[in-house]
C-alpha atoms as a PDB file:
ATOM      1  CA  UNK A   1      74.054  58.158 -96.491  1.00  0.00           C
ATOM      2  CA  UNK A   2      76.762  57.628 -94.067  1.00  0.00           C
ATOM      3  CA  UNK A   3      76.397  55.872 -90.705  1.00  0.00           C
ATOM      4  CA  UNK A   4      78.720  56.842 -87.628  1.00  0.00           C
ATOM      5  CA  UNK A   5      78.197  57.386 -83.928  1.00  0.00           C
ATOM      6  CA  UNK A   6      76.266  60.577 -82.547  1.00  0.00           C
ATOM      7  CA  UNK A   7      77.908  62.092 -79.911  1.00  0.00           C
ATOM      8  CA  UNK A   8      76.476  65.674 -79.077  1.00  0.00           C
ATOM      9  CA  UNK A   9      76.514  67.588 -76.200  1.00  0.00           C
ATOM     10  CA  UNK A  10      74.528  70.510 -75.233  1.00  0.00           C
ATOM     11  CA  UNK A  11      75.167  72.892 -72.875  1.00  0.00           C
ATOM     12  CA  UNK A  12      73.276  76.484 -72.064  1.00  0.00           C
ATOM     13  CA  UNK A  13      73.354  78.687 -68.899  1.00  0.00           C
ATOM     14  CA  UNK A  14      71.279  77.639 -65.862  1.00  0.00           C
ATOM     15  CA  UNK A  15      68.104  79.564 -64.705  1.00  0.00           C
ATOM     16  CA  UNK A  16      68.586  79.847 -60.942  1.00  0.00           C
ATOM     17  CA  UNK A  17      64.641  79.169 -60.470  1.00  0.00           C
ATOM     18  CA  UNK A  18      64.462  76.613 -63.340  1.00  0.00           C
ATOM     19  CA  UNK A  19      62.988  73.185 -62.216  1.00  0.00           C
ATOM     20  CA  UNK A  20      63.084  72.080 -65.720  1.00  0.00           C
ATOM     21  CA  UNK A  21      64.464  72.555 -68.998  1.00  0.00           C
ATOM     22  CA  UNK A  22      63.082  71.842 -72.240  1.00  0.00           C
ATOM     23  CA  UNK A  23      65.685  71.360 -75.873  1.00  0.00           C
ATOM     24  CA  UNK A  24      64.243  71.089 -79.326  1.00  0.00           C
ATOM     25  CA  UNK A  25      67.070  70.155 -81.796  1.00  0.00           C
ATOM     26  CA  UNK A  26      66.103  69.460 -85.534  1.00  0.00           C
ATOM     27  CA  UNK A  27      68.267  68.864 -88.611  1.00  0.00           C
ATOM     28  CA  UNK A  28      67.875  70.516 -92.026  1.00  0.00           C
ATOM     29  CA  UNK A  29      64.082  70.334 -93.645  1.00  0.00           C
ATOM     30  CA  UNK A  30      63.601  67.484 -91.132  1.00  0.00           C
ATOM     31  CA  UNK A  31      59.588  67.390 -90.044  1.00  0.00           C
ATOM     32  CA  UNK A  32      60.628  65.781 -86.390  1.00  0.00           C
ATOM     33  CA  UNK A  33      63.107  66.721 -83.776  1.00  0.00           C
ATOM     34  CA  UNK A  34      65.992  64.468 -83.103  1.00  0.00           C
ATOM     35  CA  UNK A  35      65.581  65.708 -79.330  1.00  0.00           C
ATOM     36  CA  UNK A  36      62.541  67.162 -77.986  1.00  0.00           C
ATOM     37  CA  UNK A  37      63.535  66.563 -74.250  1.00  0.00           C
ATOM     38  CA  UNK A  38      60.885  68.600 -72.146  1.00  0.00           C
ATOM     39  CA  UNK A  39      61.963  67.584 -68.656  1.00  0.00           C
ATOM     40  CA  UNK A  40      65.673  67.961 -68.268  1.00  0.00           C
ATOM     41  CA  UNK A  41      66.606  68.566 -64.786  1.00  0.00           C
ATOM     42  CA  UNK A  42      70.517  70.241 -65.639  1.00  0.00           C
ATOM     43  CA  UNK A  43      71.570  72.997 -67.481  1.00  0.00           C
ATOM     44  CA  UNK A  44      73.041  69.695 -69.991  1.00  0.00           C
ATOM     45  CA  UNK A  45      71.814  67.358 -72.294  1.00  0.00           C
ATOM     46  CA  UNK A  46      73.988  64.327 -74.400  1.00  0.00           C
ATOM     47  CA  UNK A  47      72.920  62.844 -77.253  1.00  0.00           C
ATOM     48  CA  UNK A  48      74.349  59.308 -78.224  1.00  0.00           C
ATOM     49  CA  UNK A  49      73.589  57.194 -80.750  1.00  0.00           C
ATOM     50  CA  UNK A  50      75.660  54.232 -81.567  1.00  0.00           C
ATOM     51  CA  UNK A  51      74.360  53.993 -85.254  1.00  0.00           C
ATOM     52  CA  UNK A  52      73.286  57.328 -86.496  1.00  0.00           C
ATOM     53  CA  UNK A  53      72.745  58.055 -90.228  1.00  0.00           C
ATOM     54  CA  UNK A  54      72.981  61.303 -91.908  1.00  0.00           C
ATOM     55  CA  UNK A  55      72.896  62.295 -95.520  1.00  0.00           C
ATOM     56  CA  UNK A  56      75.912  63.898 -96.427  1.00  0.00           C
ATOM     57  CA  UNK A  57      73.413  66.295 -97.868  1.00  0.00           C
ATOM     58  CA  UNK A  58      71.608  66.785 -94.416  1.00  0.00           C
ATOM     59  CA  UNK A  59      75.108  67.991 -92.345  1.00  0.00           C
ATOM     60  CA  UNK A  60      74.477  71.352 -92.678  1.00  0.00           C
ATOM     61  CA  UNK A  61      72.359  73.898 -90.982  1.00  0.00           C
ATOM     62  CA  UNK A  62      71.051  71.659 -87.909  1.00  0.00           C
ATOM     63  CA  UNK A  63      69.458  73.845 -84.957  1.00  0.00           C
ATOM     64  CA  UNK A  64      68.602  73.682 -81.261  1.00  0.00           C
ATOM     65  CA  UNK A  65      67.356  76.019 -78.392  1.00  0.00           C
ATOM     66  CA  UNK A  66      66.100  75.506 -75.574  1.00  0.00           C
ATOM     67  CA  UNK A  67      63.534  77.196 -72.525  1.00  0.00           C
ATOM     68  CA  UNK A  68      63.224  76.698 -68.687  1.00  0.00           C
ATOM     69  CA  UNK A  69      60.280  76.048 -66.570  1.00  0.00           C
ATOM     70  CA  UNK A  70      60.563  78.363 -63.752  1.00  0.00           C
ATOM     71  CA  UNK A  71      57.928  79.512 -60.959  1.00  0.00           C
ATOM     72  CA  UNK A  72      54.905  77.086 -62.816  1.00  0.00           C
ATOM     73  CA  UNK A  73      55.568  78.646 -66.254  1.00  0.00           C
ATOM     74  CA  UNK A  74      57.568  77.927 -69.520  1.00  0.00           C
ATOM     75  CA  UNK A  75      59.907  80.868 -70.465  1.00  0.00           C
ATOM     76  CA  UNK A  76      60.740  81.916 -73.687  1.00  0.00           C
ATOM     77  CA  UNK A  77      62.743  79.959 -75.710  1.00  0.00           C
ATOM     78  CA  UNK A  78      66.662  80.484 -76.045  1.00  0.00           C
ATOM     79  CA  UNK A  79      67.814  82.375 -79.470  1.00  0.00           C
ATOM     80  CA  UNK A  80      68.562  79.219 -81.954  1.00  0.00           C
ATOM     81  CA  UNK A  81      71.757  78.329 -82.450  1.00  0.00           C
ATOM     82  CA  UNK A  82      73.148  76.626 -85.647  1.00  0.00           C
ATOM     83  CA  UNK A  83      75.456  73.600 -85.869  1.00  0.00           C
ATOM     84  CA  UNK A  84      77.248  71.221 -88.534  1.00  0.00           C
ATOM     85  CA  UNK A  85      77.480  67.427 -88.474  1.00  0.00           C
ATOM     86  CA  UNK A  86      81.216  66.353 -88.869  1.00  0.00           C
ATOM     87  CA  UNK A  87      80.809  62.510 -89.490  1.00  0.00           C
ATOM     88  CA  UNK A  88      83.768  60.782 -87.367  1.00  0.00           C
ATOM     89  CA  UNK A  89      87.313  59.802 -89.180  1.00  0.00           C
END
């Protein structure tokens, strides 16, 4: 396992009559969301964390998406969209 900083930010287009946002992002065959942020007021979210750890196994295949509360309603969520860990030099 290597530790490092966690730096990540998110970004998606805003939904003009969004009040809300809500981003689910999960690493490979993890059981619990790293983020599961369900009342995000911008159309951005950063992640820090001074002392992450990741298996070097485990840097591979992570996923987020995301959906917008709009007019008293969740929407549908976002496609998913796939990322990689690259553990800091």
């Amino acid at each position: 396992d290597e530790k490092f900083a966690l730096n990540w930010t998110f970004g998606w287009k805003a939904c003009p009559e969004a009040t809300k946002y809500h981003l689910f992002v999960i690493g490979p065959t993890a059981s619990n969301p790293i983020v599961d942020e369900d009342s995000l007021t911008s159309a951005t979210y950063q992640f820090q964390r001074s002392h992450g750890q990741i298996s070097k196994s485990k840097t591979q295949g992570w996923t987020w998406k995301v959906r917008a509360y709009a007019n008293g309603q969740w929407g549908q969520w976002s496609e998913v969209r796939k990322f990689n860990v690259t553990p800091a030099n």
